[in-house]
N, C-alpha and C. Protein backbone atom coordinates (compact mmCIF):
# COMPACT_ATOMS: atom_id res chain seq x y z
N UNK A 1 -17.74 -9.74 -5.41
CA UNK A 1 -17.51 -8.44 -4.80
C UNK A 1 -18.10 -7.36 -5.70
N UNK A 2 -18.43 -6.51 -5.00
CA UNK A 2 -19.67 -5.33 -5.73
C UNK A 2 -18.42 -4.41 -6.32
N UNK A 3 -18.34 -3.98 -7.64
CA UNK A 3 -17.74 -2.80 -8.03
C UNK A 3 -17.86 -1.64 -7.47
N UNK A 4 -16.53 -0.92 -7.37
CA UNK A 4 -16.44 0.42 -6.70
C UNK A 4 -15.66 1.53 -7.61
N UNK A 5 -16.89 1.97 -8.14
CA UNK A 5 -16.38 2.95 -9.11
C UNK A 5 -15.25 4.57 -8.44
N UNK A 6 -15.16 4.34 -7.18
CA UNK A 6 -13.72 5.32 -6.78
C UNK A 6 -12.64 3.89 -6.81
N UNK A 7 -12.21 2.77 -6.88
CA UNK A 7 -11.10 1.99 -6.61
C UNK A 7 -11.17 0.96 -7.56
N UNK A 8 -10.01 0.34 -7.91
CA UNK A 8 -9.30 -0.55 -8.63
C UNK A 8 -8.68 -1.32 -7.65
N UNK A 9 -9.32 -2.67 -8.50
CA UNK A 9 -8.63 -4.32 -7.66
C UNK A 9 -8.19 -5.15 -9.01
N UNK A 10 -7.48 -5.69 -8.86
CA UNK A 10 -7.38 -6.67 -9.81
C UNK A 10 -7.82 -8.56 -9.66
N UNK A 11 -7.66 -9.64 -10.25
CA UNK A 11 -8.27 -10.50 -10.50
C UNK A 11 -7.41 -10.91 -9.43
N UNK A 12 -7.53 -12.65 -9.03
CA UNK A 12 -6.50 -12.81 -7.91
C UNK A 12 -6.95 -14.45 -7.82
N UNK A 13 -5.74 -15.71 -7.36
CA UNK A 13 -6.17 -17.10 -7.73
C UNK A 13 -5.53 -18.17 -6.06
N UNK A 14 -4.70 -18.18 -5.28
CA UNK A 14 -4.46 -19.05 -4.24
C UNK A 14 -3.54 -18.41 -3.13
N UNK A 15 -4.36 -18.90 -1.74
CA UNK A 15 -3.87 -18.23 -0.14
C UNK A 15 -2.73 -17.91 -0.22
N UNK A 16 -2.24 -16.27 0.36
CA UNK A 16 -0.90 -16.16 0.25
C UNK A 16 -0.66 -15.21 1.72
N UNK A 17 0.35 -15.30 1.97
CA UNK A 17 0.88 -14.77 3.30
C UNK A 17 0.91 -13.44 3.04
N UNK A 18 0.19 -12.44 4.06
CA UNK A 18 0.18 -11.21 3.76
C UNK A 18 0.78 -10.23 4.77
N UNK A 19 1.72 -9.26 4.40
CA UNK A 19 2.35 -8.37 5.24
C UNK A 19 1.52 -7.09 5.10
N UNK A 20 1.03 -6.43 5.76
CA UNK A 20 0.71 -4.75 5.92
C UNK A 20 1.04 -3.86 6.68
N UNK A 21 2.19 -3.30 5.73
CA UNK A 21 2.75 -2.21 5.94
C UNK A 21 2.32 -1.04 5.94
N UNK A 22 2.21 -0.32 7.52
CA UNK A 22 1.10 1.02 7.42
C UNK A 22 2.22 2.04 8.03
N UNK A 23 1.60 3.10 6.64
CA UNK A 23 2.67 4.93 7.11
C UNK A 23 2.12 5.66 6.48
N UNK A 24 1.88 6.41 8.26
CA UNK A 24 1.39 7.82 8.13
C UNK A 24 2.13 8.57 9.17
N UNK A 25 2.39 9.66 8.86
CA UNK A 25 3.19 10.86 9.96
C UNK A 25 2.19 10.99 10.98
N UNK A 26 0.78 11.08 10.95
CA UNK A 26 0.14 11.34 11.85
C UNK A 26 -1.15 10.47 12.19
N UNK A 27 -0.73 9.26 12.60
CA UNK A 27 -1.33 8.08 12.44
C UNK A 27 -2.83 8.57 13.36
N UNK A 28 -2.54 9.15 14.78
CA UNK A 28 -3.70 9.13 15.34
C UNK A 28 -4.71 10.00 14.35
N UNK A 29 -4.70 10.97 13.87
CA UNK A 29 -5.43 11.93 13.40
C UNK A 29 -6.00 11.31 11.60
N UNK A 30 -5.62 10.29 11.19
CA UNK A 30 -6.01 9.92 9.83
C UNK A 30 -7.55 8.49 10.25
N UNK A 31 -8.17 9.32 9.33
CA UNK A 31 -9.64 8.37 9.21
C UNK A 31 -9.30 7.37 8.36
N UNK A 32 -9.15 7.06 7.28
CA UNK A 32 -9.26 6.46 6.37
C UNK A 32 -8.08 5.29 6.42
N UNK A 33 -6.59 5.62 6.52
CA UNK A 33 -5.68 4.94 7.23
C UNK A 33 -5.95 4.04 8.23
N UNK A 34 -6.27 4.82 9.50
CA UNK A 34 -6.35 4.08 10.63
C UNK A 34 -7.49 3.03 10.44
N UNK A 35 -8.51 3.63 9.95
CA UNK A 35 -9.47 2.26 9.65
C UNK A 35 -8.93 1.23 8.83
N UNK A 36 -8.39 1.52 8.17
CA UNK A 36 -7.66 -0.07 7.21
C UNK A 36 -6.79 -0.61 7.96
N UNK A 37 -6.03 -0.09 8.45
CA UNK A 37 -4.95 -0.73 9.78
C UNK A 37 -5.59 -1.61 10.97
N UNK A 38 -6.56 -1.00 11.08
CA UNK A 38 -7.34 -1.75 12.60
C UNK A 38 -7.96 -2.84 11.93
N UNK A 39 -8.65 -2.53 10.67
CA UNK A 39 -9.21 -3.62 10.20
C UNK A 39 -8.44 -5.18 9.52
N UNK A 40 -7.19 -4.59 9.46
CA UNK A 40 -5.84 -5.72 8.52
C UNK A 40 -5.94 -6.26 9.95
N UNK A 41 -5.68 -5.57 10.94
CA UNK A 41 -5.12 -6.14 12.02
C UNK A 41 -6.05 -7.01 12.80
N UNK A 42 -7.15 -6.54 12.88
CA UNK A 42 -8.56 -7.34 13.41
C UNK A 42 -8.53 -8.48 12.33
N UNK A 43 -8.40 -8.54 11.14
CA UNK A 43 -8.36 -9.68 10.16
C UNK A 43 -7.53 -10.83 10.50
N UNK A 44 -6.34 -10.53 10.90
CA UNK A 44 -5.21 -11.30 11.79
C UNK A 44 -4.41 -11.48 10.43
N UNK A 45 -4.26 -10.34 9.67
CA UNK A 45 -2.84 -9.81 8.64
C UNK A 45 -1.94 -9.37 9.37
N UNK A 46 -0.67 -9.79 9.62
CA UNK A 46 0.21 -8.94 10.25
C UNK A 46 0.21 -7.79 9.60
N UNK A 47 0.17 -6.50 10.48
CA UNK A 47 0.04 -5.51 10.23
C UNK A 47 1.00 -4.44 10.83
N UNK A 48 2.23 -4.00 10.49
CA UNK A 48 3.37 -3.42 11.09
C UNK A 48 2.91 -1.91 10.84
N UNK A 49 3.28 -1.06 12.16
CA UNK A 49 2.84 0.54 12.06
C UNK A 49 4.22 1.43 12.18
N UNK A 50 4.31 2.41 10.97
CA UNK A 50 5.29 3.03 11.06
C UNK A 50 5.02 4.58 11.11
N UNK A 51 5.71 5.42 11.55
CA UNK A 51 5.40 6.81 11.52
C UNK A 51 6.79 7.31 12.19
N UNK A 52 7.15 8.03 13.29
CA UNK A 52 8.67 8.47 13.42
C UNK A 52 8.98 7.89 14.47
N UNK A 53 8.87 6.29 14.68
CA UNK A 53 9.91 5.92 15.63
C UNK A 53 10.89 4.97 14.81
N UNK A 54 12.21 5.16 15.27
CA UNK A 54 13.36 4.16 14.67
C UNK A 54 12.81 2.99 13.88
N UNK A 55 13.38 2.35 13.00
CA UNK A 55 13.43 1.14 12.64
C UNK A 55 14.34 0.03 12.98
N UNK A 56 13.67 -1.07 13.33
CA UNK A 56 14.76 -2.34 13.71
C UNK A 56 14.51 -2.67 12.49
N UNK A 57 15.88 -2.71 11.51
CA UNK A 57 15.93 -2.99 10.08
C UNK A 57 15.54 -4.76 10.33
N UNK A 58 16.14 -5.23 11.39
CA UNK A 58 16.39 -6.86 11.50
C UNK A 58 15.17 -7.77 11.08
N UNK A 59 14.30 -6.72 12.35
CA UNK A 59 12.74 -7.49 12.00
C UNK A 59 11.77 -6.87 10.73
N UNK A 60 12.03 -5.94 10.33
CA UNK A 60 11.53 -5.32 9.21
C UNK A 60 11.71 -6.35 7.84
N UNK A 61 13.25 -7.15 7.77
CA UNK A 61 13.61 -7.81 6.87
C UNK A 61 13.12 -9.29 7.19
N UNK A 62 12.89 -9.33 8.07
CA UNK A 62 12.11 -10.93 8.82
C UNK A 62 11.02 -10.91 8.67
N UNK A 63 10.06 -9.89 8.65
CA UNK A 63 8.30 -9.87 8.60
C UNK A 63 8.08 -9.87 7.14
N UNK A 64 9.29 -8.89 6.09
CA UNK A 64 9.09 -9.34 4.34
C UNK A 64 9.26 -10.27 3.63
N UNK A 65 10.39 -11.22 4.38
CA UNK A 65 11.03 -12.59 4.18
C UNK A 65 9.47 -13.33 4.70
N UNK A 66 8.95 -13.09 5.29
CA UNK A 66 8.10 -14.58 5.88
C UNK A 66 6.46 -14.28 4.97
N UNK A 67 6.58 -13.05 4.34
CA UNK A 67 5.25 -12.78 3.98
C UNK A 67 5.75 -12.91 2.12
N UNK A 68 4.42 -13.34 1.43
CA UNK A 68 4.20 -13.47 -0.46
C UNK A 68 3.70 -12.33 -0.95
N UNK A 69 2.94 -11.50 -0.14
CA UNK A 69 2.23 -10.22 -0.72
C UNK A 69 2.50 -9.21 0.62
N UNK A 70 3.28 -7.54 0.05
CA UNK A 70 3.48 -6.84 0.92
C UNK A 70 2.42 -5.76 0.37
N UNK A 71 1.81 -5.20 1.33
CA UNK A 71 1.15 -3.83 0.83
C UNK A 71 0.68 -3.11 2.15
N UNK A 72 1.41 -2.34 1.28
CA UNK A 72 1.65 -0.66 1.64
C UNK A 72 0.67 0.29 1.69
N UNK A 73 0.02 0.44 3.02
CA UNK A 73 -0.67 1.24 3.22
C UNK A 73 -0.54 2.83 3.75
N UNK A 74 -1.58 4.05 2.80
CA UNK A 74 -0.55 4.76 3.16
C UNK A 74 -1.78 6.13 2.27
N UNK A 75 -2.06 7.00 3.27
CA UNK A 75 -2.36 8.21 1.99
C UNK A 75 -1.80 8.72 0.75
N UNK A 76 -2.23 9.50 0.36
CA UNK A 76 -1.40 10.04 -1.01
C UNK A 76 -0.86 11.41 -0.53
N UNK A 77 -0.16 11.61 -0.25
CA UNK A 77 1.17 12.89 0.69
C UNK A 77 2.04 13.79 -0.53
N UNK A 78 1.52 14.61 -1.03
CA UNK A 78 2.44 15.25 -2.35
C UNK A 78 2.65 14.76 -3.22
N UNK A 79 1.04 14.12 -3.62
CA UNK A 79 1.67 13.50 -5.16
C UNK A 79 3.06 11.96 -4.90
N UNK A 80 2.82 11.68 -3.76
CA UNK A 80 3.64 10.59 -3.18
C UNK A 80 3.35 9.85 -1.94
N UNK A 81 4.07 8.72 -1.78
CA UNK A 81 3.33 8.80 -0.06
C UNK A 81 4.21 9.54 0.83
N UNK A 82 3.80 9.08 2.37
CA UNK A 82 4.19 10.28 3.37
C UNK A 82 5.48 9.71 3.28
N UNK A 83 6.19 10.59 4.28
CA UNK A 83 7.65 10.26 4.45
C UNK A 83 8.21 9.13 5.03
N UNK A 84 7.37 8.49 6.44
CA UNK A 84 7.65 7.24 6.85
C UNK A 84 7.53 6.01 5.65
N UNK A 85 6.80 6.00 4.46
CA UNK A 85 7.31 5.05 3.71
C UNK A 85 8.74 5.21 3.17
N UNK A 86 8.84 6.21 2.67
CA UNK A 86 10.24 6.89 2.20
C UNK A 86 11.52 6.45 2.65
N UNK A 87 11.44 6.77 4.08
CA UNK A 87 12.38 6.74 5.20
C UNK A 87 12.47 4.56 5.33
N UNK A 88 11.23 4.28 5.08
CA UNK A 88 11.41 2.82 4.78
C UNK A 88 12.22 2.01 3.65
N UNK A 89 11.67 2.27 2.87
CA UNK A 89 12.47 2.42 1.39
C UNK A 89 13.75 2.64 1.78
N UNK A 90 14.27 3.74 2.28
CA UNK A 90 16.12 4.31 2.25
C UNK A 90 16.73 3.30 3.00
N UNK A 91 15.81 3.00 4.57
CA UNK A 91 16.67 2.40 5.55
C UNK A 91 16.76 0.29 5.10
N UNK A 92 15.04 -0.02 4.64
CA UNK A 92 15.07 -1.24 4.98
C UNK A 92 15.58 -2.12 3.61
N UNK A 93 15.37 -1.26 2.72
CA UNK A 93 15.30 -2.74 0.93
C UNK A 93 17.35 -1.82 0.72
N UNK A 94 17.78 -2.58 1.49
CA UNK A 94 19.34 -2.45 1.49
C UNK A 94 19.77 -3.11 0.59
N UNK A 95 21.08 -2.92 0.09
CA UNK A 95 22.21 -3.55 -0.96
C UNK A 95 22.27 -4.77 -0.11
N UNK A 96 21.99 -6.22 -0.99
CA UNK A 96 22.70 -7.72 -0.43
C UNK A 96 21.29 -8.00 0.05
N UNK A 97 20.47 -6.99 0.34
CA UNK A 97 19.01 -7.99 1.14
C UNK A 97 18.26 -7.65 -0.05
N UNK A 98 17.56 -6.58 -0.48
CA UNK A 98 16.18 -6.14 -1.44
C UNK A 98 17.03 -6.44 -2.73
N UNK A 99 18.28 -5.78 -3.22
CA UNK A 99 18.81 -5.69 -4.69
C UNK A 99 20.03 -6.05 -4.08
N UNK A 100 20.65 -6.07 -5.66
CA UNK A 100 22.62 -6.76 -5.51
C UNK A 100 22.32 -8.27 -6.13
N UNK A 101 23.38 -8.46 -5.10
CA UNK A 101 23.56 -9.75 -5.58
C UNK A 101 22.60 -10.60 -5.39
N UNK A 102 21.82 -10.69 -4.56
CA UNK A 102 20.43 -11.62 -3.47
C UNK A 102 19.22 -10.63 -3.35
N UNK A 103 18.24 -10.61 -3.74
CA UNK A 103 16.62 -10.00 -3.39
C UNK A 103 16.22 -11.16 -2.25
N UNK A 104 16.00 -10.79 -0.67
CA UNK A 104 15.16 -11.62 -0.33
C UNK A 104 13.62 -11.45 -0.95
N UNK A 105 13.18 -10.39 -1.55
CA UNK A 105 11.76 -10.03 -1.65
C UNK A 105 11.50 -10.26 -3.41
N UNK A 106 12.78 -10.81 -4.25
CA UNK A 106 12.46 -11.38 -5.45
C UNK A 106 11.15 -12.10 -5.32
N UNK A 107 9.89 -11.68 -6.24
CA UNK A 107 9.22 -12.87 -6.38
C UNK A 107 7.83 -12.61 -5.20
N UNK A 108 8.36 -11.90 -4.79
CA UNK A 108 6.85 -11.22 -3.59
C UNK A 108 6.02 -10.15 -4.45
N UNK A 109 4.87 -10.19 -4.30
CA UNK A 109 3.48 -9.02 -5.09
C UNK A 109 3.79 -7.95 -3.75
N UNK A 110 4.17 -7.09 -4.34
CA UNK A 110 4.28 -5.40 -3.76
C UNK A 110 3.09 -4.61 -4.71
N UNK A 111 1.92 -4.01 -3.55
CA UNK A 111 1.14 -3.87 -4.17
C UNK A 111 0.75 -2.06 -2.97
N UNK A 112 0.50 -1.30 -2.88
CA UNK A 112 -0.14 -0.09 -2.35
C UNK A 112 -1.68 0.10 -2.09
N UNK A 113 -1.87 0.24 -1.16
CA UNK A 113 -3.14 0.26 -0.78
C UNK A 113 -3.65 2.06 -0.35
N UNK A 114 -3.84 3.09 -1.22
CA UNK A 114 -4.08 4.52 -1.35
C UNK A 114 -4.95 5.00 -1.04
N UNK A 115 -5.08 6.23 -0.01
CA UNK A 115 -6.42 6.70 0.18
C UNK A 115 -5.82 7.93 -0.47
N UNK A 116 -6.61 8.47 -1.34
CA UNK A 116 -6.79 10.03 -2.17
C UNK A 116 -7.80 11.01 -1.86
N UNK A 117 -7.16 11.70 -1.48
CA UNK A 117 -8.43 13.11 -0.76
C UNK A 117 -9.13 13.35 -1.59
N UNK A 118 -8.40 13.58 -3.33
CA UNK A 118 -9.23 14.09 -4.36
C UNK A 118 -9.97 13.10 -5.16
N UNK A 119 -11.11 14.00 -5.68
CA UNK A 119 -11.90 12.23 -6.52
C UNK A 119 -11.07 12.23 -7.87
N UNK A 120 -11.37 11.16 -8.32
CA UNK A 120 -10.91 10.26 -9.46
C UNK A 120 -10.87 11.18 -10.77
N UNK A 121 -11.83 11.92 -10.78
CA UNK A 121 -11.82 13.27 -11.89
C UNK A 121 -10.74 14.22 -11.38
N UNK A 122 -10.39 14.40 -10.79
CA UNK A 122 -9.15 15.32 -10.69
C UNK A 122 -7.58 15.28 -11.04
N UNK A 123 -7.91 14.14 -11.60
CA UNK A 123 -6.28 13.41 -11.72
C UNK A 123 -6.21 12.71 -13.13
N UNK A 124 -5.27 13.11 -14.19
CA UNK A 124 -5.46 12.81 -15.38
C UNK A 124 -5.33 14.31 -16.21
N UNK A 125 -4.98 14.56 -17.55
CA UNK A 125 -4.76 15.32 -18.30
C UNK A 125 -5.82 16.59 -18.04
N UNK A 126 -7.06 16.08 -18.10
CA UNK A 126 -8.04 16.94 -17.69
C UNK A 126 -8.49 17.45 -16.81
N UNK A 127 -7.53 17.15 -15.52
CA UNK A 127 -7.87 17.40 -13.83
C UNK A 127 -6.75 18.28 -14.21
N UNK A 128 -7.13 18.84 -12.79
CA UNK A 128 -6.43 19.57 -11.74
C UNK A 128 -4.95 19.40 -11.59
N UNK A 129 -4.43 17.89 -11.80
CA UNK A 129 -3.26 17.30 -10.80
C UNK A 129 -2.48 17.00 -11.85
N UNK A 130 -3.15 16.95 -13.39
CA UNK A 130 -2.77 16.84 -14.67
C UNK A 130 -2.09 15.58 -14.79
N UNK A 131 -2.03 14.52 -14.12
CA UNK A 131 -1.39 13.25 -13.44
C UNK A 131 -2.08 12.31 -13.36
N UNK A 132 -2.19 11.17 -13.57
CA UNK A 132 -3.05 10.09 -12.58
C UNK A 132 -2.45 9.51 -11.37
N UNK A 133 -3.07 9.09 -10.50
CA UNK A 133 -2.19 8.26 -9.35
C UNK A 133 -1.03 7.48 -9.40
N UNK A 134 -1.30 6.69 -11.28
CA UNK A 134 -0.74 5.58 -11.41
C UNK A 134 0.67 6.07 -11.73
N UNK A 135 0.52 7.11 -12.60
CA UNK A 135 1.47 7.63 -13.03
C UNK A 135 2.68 8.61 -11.77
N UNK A 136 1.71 9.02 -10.99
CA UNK A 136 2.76 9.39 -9.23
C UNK A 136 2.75 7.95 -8.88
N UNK A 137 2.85 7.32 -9.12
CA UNK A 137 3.35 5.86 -7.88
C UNK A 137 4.12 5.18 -8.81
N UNK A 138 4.45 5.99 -9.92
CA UNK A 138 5.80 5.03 -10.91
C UNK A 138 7.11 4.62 -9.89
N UNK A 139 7.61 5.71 -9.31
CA UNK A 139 8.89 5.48 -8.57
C UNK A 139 9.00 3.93 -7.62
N UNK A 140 7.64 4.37 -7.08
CA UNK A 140 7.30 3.03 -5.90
C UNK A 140 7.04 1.91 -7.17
N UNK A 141 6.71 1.84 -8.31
CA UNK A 141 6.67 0.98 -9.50
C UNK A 141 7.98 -0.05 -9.73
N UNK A 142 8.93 1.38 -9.44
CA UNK A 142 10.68 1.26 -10.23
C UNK A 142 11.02 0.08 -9.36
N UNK A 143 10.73 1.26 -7.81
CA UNK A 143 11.53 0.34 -6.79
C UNK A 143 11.12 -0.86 -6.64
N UNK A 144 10.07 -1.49 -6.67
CA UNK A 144 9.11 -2.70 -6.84
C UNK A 144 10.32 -3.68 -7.73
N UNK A 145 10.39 -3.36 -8.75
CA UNK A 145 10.89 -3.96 -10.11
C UNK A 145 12.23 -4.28 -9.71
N UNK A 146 13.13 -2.67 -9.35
CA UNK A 146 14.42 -2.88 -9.02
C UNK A 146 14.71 -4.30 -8.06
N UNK A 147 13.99 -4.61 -7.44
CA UNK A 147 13.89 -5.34 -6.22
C UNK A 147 13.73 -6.54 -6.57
N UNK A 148 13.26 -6.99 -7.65
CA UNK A 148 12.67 -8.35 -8.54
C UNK A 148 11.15 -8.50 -7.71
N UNK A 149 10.83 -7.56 -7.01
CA UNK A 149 8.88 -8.02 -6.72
C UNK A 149 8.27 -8.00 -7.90
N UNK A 150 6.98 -8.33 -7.45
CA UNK A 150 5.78 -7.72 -8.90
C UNK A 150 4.92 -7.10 -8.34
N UNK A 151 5.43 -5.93 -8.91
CA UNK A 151 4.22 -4.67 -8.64
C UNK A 151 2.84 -4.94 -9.18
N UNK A 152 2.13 -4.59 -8.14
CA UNK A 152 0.51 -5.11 -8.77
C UNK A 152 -0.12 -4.11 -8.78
N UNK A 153 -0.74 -3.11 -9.82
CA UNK A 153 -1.60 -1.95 -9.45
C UNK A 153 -2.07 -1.31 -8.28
N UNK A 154 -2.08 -0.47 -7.75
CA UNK A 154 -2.25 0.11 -6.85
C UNK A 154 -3.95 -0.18 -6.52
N UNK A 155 -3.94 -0.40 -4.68
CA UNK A 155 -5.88 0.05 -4.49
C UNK A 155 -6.00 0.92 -4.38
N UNK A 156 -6.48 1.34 -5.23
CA UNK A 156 -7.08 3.02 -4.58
C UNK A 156 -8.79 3.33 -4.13
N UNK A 157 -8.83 4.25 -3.16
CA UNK A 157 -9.69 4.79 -2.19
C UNK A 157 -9.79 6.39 -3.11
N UNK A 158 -10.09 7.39 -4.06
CA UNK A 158 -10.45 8.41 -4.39
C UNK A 158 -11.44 8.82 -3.48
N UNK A 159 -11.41 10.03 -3.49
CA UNK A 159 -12.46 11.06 -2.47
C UNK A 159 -12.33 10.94 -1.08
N UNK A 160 -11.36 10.51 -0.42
CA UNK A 160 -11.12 10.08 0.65
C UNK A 160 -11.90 11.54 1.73
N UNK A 161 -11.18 12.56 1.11
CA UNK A 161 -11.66 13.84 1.81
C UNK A 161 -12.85 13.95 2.05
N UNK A 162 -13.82 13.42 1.22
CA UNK A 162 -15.07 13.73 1.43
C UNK A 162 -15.80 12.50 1.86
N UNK A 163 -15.84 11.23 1.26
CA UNK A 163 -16.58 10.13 0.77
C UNK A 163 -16.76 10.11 2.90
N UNK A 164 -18.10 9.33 2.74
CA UNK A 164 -18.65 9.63 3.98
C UNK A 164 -18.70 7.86 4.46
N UNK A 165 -19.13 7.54 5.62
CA UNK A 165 -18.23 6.40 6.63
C UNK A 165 -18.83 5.46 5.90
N UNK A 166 -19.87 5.29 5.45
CA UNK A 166 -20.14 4.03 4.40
C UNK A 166 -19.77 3.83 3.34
N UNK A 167 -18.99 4.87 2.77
CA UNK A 167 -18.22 4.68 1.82
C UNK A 167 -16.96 3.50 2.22
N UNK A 168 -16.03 4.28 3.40
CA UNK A 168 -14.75 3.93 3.76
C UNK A 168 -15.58 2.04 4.32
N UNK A 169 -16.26 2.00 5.00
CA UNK A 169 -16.80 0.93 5.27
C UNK A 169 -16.90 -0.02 4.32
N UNK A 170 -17.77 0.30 3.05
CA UNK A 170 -17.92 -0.83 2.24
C UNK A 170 -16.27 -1.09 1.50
N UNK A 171 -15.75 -0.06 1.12
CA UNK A 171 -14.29 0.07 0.61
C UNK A 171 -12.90 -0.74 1.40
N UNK A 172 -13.34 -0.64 2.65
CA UNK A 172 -12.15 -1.25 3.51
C UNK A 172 -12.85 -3.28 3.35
N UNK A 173 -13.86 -3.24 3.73
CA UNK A 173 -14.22 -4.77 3.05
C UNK A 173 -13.55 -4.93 1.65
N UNK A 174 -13.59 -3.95 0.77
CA UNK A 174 -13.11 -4.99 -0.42
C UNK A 174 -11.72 -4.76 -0.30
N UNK A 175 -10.66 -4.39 0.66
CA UNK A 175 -9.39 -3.90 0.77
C UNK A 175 -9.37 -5.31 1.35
N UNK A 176 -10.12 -5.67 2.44
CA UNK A 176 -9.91 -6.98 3.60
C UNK A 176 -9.88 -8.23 2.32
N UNK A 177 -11.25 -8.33 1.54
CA UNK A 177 -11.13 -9.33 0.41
C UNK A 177 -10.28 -9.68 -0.41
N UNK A 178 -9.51 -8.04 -0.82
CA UNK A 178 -8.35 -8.13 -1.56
C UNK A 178 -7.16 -8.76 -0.77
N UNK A 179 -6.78 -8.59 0.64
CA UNK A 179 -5.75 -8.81 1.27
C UNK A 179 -5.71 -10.20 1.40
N UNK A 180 -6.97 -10.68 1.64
CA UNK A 180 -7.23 -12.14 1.86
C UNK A 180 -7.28 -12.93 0.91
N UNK A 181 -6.94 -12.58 -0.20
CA UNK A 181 -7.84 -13.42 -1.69
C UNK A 181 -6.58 -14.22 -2.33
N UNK A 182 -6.68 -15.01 -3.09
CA UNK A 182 -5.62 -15.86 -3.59
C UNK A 182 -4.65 -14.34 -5.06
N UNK A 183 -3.61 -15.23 -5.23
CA UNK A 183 -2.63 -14.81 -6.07
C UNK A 183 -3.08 -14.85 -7.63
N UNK A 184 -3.03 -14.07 -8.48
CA UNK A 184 -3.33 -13.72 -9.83
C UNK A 184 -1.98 -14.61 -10.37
């Protein structure tokens, strides 16, 4: 796979069952999103879409139970993601199922899949955002951990705002490679 100096992948070793979890508030209107979604889903990744309709916690906890790698697809929304992950987080990784006494998701790679409007220079001591990504996606880090998953570095997509359709094109291939690729 060709290096992509806007994104980070990590190394990766045998077939694993993959869940993709996609949230955005405004699913029709996002480029970069919706193309990774259509494309998980054309891949034949189960690919679950969230934005503001209810959650059936039941099957939410049945599609994480049956999958080894969950990732979370999702823009970067305030230095965080949007709220439908949020609202996921509160309702679905409950006391007795995610943490407590029993993790069903002990032992699953929870990993984020990020599109960033701003480029890669903007983020860090010397940017703008005085932050790096990695460092805004600690919480989603915590909760990872709290949960007994293993958080795996985030993918990130930088320049999303601008980077033009062959960008998102060659980028969503190495998102598909990554989704598809064996376990580190």
């Amino acid at each position: 796979m060709k290096s992509l100096p806007w994104c980070r992948t990590s190394r990766i070793i045998h077939a694993v069952r993959v869940l993709a979890n996609v949230f955005h508030s405004q699913f029709d209107q996002s480029r970069v999103t919706k193309r990774w979604a259509e494309a998980l889903a054309e891949a034949g990744i189960e690919t679950r879409f969230h934005s503001d309709e209810p959650l059936d916690i039941a099957a939410e906890h049945a599609a994480c139970e049956q999958a080894d790698r969950l990732i979370f697809v999702h823009p970067m929304h305030w230095y965080s993601g949007p709220w439908p992950l949020k609202r996921w987080i509160d309702e679905v990784l409950t006391y007795g199922w995610a943490y407590g006494e029993e993790s069903r998701i002990a032992g699953k790679e929870w990993v984020h899949a990020v599109s960033v409007g701003a480029g890669m220079e903007e983020y860090g001591l010397e940017g703008s955002r005085l932050y790096t990504v990695e460092e805004f996606m600690r919480p989603f880090e915590r909760t990872a951990g709290f949960c007994g998953a293993i958080y795996r570095p985030p993918f990130l997509f930088y320049g999303a705002g601008y980077r033009g359709d062959d960008d998102l094109a060659e980028f969503t291939l190495a998102l598909l490679d990554f989704a598809r690729s064996t376990r580190s």
